[in-house]
N, C-alpha and C. Protein backbone atom coordinates (compact mmCIF):
# COMPACT_ATOMS: atom_id res chain seq x y z
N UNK A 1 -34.12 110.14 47.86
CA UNK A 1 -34.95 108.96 48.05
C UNK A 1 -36.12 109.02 47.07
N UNK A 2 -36.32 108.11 45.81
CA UNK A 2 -37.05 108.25 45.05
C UNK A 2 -38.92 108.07 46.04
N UNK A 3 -39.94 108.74 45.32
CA UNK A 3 -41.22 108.40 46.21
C UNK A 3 -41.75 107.28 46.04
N UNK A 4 -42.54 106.88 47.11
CA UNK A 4 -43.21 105.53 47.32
C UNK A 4 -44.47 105.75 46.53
N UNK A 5 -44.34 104.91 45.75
CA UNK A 5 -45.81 104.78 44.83
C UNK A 5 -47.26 104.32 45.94
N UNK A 6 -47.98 105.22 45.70
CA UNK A 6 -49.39 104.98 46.24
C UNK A 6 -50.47 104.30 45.82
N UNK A 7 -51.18 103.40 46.93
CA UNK A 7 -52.04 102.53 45.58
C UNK A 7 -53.29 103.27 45.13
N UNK A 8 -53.61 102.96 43.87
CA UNK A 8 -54.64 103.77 42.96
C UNK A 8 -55.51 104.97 44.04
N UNK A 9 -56.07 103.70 44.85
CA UNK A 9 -57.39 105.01 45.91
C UNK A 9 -56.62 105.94 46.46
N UNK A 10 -55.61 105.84 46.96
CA UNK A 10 -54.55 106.67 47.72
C UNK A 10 -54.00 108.14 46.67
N UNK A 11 -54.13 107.31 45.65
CA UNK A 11 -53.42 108.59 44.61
C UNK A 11 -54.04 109.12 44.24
N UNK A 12 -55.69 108.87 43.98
CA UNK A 12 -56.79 109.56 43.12
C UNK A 12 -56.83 110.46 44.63
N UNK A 13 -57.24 110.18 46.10
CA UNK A 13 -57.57 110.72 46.71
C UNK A 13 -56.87 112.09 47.11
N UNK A 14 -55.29 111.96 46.74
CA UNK A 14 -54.44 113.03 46.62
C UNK A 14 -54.56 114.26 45.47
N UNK A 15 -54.48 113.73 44.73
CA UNK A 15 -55.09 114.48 43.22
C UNK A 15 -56.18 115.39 43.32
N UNK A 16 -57.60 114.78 44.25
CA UNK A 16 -58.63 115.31 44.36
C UNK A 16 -58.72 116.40 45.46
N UNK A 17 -57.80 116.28 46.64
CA UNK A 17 -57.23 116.78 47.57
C UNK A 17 -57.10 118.23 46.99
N UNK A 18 -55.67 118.14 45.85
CA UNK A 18 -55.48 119.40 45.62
C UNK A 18 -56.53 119.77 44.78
N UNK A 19 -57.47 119.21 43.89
CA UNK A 19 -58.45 119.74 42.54
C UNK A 19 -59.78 120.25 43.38
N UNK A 20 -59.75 119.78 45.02
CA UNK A 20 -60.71 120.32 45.21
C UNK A 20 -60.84 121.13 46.57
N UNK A 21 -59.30 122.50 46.74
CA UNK A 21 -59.11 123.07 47.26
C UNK A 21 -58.96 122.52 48.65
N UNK A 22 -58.66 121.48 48.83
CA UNK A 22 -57.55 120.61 49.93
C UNK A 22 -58.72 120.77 50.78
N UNK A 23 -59.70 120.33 50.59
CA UNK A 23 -61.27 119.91 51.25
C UNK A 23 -61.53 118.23 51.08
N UNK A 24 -60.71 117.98 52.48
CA UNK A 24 -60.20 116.50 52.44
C UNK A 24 -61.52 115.07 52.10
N UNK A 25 -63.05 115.38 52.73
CA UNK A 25 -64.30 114.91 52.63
C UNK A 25 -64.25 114.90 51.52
N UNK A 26 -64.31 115.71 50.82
CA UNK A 26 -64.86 116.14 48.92
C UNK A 26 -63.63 115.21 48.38
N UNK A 27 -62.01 114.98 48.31
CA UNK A 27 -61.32 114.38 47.73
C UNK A 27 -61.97 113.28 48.30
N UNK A 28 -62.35 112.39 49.22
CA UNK A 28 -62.37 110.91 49.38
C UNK A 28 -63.84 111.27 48.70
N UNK A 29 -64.81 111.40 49.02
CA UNK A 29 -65.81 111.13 48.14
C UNK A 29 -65.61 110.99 46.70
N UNK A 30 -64.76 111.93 46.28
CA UNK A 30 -64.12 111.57 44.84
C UNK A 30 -63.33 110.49 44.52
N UNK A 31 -62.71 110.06 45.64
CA UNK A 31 -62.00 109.04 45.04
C UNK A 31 -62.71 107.38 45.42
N UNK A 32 -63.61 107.54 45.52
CA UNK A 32 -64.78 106.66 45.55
C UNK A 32 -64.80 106.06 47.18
N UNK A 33 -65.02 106.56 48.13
CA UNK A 33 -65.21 106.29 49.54
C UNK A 33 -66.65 107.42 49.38
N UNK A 34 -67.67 106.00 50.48
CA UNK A 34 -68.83 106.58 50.51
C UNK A 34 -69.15 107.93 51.38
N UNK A 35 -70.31 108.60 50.76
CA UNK A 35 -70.39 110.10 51.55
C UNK A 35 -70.49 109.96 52.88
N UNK A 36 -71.17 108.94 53.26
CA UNK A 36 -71.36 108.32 54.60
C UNK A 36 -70.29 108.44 55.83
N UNK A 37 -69.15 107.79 55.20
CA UNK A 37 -67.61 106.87 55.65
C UNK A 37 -66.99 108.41 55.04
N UNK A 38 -66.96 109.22 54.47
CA UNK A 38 -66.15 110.12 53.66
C UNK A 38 -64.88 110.63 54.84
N UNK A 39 -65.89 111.21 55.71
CA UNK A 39 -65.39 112.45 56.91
C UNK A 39 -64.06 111.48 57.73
N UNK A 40 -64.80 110.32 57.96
CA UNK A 40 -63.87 109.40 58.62
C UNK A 40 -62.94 109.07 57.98
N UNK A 41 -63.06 108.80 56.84
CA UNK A 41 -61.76 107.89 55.63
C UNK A 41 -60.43 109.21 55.51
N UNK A 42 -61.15 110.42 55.02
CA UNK A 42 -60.76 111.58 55.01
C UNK A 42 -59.35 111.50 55.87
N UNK A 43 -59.90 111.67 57.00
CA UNK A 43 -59.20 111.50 58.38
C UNK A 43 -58.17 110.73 58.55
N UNK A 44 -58.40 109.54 58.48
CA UNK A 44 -58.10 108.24 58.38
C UNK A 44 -56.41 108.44 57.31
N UNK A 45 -56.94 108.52 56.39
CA UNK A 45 -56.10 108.95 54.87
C UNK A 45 -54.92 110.22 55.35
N UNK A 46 -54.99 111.16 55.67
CA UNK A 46 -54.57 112.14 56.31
C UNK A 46 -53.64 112.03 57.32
N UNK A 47 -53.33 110.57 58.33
CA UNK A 47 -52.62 110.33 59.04
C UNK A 47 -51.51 109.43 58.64
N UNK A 48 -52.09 108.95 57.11
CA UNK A 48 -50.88 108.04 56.49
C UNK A 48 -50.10 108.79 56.12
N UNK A 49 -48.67 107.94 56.66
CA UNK A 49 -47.16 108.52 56.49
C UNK A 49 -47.30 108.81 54.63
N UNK A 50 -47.27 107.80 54.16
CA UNK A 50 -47.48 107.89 52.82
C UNK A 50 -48.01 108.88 51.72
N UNK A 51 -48.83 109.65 52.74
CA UNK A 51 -49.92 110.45 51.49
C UNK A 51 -49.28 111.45 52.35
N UNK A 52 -49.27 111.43 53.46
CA UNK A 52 -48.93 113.01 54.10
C UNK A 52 -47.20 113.31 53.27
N UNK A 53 -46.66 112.62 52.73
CA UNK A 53 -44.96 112.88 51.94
C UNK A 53 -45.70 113.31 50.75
N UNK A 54 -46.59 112.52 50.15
CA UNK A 54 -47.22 112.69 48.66
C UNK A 54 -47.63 114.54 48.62
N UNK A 55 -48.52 114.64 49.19
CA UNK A 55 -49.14 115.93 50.02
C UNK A 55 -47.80 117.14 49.98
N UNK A 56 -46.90 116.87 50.86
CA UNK A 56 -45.68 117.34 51.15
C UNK A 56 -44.67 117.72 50.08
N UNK A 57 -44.53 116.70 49.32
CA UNK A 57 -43.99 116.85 47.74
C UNK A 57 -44.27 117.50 47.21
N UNK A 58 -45.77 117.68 46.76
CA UNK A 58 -46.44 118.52 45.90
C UNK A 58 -46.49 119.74 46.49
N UNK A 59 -46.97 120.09 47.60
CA UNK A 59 -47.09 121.67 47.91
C UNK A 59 -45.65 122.24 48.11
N UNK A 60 -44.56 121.58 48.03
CA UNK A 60 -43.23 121.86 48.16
C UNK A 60 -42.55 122.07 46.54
N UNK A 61 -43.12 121.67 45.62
CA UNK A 61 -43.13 121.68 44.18
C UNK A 61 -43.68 123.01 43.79
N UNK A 62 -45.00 122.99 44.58
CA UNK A 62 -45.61 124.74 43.72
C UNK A 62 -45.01 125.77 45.35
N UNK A 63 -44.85 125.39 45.61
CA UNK A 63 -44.81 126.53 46.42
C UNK A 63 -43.21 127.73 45.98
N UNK A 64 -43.82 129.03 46.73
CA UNK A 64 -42.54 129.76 46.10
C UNK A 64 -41.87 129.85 47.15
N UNK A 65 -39.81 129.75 46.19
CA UNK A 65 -38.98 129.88 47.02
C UNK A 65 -39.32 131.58 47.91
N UNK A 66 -38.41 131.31 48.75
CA UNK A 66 -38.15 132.87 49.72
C UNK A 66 -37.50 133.42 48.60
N UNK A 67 -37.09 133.07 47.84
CA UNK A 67 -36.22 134.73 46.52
C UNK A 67 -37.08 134.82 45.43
N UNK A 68 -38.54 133.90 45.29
CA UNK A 68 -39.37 134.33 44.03
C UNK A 68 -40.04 135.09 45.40
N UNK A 69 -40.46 135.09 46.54
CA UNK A 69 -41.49 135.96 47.47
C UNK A 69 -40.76 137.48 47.64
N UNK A 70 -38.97 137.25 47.42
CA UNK A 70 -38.89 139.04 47.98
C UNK A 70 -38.87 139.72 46.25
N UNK A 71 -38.95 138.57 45.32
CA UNK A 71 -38.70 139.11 44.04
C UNK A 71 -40.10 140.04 43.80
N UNK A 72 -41.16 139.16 43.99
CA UNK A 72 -42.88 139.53 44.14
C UNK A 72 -42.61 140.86 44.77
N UNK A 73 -42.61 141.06 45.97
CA UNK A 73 -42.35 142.01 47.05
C UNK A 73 -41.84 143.30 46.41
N UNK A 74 -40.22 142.79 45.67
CA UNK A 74 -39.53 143.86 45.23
C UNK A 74 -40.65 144.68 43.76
N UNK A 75 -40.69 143.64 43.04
CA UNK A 75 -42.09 144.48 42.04
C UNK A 75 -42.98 145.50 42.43
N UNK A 76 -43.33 145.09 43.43
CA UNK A 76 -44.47 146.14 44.15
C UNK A 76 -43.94 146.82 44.87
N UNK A 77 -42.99 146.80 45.32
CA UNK A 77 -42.33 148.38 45.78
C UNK A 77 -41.67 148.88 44.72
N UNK A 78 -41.23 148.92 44.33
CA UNK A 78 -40.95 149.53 42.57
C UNK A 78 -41.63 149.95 41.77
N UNK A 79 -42.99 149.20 42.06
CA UNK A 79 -43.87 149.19 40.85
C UNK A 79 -45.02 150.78 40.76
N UNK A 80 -44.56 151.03 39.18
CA UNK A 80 -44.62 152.16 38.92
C UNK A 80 -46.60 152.52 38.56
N UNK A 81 -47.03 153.43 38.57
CA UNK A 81 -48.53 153.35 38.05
C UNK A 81 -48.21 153.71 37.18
N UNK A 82 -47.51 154.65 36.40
CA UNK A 82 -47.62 154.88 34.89
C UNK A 82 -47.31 153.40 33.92
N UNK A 83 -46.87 152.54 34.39
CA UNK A 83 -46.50 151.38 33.76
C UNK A 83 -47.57 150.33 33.66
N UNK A 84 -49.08 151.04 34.11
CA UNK A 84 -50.59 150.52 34.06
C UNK A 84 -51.39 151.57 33.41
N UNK A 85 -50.92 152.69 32.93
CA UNK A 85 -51.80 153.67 32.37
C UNK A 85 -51.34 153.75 30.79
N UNK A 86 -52.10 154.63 30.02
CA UNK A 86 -52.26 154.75 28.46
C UNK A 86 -51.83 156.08 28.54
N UNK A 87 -51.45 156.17 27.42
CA UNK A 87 -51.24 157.50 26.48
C UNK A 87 -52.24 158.48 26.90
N UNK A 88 -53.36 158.55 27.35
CA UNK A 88 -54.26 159.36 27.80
C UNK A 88 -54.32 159.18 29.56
N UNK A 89 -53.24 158.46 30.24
CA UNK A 89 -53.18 158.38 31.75
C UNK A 89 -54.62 157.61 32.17
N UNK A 90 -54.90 157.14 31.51
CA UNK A 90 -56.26 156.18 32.08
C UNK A 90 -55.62 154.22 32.30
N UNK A 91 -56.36 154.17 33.08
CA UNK A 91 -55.51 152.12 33.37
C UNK A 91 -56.06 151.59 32.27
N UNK A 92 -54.86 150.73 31.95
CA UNK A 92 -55.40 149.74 30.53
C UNK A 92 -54.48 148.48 31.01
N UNK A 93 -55.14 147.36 30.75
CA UNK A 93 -54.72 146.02 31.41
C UNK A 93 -54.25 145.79 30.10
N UNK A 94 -53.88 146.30 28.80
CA UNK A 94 -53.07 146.11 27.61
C UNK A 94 -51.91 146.84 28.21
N UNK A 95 -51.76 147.86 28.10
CA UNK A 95 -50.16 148.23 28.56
C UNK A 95 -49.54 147.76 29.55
N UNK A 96 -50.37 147.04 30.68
CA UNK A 96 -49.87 146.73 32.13
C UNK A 96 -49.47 145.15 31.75
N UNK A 97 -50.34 144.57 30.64
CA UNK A 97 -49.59 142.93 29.85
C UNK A 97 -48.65 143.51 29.02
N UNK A 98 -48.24 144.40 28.33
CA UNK A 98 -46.88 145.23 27.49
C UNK A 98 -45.82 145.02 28.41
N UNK A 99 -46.13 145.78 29.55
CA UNK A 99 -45.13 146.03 30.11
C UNK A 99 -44.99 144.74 31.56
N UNK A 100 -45.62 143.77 31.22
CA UNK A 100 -45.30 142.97 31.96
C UNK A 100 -45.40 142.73 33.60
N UNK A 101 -46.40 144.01 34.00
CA UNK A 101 -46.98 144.73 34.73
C UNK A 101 -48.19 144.05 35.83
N UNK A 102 -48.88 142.93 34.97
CA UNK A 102 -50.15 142.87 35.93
C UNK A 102 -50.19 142.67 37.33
N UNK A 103 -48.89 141.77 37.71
CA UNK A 103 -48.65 141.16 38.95
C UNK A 103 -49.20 142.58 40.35
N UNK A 104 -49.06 143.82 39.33
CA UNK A 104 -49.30 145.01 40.50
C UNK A 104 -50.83 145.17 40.46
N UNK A 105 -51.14 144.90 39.41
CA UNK A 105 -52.88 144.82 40.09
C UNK A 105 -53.54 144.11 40.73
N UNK A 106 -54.03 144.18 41.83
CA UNK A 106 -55.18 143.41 42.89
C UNK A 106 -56.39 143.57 42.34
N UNK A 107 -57.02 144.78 42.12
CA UNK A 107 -58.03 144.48 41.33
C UNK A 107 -58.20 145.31 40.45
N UNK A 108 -59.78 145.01 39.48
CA UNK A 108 -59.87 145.78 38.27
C UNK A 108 -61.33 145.86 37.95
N UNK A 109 -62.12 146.73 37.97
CA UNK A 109 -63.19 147.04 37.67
C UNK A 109 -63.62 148.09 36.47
N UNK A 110 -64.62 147.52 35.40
CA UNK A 110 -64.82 147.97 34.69
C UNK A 110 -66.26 148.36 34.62
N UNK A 111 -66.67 150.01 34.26
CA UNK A 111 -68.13 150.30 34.42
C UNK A 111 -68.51 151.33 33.31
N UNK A 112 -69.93 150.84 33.02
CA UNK A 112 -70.54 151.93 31.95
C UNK A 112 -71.24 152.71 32.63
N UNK A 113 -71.28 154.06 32.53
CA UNK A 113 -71.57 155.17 33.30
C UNK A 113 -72.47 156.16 32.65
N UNK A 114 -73.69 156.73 32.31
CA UNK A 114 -73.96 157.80 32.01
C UNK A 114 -73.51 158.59 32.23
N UNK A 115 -73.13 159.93 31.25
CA UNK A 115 -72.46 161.17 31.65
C UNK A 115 -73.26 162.21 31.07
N UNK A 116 -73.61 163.67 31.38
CA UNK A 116 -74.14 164.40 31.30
C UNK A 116 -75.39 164.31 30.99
N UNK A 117 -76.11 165.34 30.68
CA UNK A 117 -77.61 165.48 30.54
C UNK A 117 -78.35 164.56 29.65
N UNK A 118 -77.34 164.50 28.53
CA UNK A 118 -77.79 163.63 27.26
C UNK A 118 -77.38 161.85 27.39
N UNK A 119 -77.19 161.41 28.88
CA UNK A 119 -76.86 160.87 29.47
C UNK A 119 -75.59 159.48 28.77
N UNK A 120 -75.10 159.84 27.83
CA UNK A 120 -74.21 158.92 27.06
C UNK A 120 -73.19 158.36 27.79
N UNK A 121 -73.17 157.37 27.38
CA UNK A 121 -72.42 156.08 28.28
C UNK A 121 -70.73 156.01 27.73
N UNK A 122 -70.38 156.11 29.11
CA UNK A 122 -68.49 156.21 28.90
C UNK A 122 -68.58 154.79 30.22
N UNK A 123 -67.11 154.15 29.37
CA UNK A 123 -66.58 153.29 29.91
C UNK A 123 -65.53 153.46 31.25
N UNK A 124 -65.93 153.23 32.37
CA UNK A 124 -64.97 154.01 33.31
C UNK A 124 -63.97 152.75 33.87
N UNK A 125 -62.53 152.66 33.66
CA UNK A 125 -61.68 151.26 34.46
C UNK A 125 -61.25 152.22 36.03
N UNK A 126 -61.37 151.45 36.74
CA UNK A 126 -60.52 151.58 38.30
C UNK A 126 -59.54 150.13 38.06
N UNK A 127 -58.70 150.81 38.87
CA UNK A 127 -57.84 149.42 39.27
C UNK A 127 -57.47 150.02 40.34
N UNK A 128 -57.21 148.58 41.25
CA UNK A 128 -56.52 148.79 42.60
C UNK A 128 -54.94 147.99 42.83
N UNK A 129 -54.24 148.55 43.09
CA UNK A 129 -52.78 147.74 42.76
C UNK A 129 -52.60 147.39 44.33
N UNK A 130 -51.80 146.41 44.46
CA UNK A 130 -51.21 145.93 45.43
C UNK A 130 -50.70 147.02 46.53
N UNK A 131 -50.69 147.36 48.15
CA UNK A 131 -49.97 148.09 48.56
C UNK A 131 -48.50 148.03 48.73
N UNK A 132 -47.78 149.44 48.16
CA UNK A 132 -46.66 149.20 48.28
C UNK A 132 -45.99 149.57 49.50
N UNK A 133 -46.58 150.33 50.10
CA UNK A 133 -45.62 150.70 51.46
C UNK A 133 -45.72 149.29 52.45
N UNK A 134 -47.22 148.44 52.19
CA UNK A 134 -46.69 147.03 52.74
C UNK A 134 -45.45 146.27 52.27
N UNK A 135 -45.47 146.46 51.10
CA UNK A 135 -44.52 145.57 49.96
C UNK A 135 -43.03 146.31 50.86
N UNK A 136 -43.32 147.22 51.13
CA UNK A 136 -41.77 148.25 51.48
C UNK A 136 -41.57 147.56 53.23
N UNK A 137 -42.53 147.81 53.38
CA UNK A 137 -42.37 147.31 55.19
C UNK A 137 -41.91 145.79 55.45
N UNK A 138 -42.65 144.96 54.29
CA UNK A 138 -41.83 143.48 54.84
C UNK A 138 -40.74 143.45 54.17
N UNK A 139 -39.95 144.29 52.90
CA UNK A 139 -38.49 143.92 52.77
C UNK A 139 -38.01 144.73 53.42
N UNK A 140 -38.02 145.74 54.21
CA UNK A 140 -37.27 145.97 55.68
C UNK A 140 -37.30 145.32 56.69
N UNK A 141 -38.24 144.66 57.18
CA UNK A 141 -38.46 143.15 57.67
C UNK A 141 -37.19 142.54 57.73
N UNK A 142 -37.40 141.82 56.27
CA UNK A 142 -36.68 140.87 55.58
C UNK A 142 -34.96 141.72 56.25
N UNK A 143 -34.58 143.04 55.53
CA UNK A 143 -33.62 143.14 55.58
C UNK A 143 -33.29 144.00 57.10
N UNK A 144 -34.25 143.18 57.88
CA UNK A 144 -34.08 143.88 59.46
C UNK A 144 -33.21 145.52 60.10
N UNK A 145 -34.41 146.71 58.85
CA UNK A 145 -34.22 147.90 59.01
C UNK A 145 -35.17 148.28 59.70
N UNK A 146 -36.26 147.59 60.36
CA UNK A 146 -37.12 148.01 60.96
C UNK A 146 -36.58 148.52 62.30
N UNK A 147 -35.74 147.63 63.19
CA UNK A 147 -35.61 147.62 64.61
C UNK A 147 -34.40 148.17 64.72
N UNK A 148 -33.29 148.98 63.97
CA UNK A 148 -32.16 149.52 64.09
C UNK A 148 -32.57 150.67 63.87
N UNK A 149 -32.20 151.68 64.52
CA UNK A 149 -31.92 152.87 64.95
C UNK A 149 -30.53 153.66 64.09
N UNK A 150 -30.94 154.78 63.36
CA UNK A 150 -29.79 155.06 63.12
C UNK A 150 -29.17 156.40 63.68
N UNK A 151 -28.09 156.19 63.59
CA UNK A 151 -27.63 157.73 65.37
C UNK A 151 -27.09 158.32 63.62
N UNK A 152 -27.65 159.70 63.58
CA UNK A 152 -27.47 160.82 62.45
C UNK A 152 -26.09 161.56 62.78
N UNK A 153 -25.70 162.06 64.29
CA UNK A 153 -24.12 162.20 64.47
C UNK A 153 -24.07 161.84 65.76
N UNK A 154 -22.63 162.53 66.29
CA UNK A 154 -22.04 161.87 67.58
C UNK A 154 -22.90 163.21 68.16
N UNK A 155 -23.16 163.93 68.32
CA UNK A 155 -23.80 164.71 69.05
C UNK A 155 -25.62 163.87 69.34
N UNK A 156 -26.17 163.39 68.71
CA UNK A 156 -27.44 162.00 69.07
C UNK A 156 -26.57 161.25 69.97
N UNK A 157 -25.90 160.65 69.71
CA UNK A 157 -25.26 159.58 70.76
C UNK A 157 -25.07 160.26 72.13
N UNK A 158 -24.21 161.36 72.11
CA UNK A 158 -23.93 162.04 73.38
C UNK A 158 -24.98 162.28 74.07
N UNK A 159 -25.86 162.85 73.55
CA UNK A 159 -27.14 163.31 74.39
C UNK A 159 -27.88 162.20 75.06
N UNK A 160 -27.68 160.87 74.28
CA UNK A 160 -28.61 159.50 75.00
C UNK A 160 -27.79 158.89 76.02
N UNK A 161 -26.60 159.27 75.95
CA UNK A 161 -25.63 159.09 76.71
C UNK A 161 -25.86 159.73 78.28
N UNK A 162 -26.27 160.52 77.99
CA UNK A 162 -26.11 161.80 78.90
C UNK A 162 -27.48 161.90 79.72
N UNK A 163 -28.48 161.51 78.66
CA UNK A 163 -29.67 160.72 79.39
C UNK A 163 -29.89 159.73 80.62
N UNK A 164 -28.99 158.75 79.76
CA UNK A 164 -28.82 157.44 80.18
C UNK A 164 -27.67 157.67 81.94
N UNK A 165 -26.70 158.51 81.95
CA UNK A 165 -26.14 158.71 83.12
C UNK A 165 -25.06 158.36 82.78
N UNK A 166 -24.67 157.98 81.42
CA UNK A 166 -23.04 157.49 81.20
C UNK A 166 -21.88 158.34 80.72
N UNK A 167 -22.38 159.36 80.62
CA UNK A 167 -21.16 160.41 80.14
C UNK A 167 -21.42 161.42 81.62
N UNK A 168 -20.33 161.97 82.59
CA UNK A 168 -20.37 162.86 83.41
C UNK A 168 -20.37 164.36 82.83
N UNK A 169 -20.82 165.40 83.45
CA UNK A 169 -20.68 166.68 83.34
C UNK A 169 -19.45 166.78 82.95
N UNK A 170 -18.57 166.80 83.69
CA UNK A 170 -17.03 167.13 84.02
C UNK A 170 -16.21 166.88 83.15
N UNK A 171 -16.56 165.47 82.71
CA UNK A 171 -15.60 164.81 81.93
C UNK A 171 -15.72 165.45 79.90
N UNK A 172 -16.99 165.42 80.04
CA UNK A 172 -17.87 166.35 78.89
C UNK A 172 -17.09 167.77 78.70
N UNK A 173 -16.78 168.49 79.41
CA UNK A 173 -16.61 170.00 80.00
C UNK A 173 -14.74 169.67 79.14
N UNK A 174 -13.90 168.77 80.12
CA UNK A 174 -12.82 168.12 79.91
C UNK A 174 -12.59 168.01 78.72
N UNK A 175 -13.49 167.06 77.80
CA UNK A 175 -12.88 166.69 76.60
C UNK A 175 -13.09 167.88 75.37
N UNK A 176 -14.47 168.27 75.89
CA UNK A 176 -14.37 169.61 74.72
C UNK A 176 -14.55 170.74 75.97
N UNK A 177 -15.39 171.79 75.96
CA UNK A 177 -15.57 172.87 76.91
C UNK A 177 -16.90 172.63 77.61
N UNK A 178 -16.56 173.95 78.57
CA UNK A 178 -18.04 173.64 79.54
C UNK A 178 -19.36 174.70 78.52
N UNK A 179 -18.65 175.43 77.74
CA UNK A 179 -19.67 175.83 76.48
C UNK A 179 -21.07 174.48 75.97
N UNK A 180 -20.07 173.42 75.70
CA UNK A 180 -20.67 172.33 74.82
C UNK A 180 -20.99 171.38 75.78
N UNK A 181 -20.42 171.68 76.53
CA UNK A 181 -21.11 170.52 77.71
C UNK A 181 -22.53 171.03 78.21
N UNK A 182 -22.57 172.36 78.49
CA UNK A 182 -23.36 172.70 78.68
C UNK A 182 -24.95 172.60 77.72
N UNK A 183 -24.30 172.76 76.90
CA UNK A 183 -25.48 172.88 75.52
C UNK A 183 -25.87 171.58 75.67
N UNK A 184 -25.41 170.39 75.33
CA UNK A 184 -25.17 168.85 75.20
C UNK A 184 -26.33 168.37 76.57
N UNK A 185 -25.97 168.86 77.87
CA UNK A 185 -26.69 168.24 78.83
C UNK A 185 -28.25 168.83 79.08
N UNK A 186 -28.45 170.39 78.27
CA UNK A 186 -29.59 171.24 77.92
C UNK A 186 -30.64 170.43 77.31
N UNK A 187 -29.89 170.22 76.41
CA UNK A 187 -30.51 169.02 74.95
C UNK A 187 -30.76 168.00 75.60
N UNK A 188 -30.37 167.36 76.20
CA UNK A 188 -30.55 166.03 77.06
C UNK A 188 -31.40 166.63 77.79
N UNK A 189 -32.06 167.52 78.44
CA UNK A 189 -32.97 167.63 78.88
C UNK A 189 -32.19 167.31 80.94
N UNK A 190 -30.99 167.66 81.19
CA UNK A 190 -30.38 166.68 82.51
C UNK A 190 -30.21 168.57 82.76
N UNK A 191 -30.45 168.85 84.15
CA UNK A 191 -29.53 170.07 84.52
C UNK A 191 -28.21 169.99 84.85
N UNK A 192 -27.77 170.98 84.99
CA UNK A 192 -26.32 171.08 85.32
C UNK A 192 -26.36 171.80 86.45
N UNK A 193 -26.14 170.66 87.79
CA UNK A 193 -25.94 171.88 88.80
C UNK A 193 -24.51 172.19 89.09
N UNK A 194 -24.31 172.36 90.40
CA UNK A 194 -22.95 172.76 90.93
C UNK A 194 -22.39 172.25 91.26
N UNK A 195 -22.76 170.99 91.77
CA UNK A 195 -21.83 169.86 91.95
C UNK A 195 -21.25 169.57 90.94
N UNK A 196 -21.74 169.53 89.40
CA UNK A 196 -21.37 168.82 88.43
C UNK A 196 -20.34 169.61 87.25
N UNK A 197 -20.37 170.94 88.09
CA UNK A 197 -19.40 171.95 87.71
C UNK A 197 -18.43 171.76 87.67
């Protein structure tokens, strides 16, 4: 369905919307509604079907798909620190644009420092990169490894089993010996009395 053209005030007021960090008062004042009337028009403007699709379009235009967000994601769990450092292991925002890198820095601070007695000034960079064990935790999320459990052998299973009340002594004893049954219901933390002999 091609979009419905908006009339002039309607479209400047959209424009200004996004240019002025979707601070709906400040776009109508811009788009020439008085400061007075602004808050109300604002409002007003905001409930039209029309501008709210306009609105809708556009933040649906920049916004990122779900495979540019786990792509982001995947960078920063990957993402290496030597691939932000120099030949001398110090951060340089030149090798980290080389290597195509910056997306891993959050931040970057640069400081002149006196050093020793003769107090001469060295340039010191910090950078702070994105966390990656977050970056790691929401694509397990994503690939729902968080909430699965993984049983390491059948001897884990047996024992929760055995916890749980679903495997008998006897039958345990039966399929392998009362050696391993024994051990098995130890581990489980269940005694073995005499009845279960």
């Amino acid at each position: 369905m091609p979009k419905k053209k908006l009339k002039p005030q309607h479209q400047l007021f959209v424009d200004k919307f996004f240019e002025l960090n979707f601070n709906q008062t400040k776009a109508a004042i811009a788009a020439g509604f008085s400061e007075r009337s602004a808050y109300n028009q604002a409002s007003r403007l905001m409930k039209n079907d029309d501008i709210r699709e306009e609105i809708e379009r556009r933040m649906n235009a920049h916004a990122m798909s779900a495979n540019e967000v786990l792509y982001h994601l995947t960078e920063i769990g990957r993402g290496d620190m030597d691939e932000l450092l120099d030949a001398n292991g110090k951060p340089s925002l030149k090798i980290a644009r080389q290597n195509k890198k910056t997306n891993l820095i959050k931040k970057m601070k640069v400081e002149t420092i006196p050093i020793g007695e003769d107090r001469v000034k060295t340039v010191v960079t910090r950078i702070e990169v994105y966390d990656r064990m977050k970056a790691l935790e929401l694509m397990a999320k994503y690939h729902d490894l968080i909430n699965h459990i993984k049983i390491d052998d059948w001897r884990t299973q047996a024992i929760d089993d055995i916890r749980a009340g679903i495997i008998p002594f006897k039958a345990l004893a039966e399929e392998f010996d009362i050696d391993l049954a024994t051990e098995l219901f130890k581990a489980a933390g269940v005694p073995v009395t005499q009845d279960k002999v």
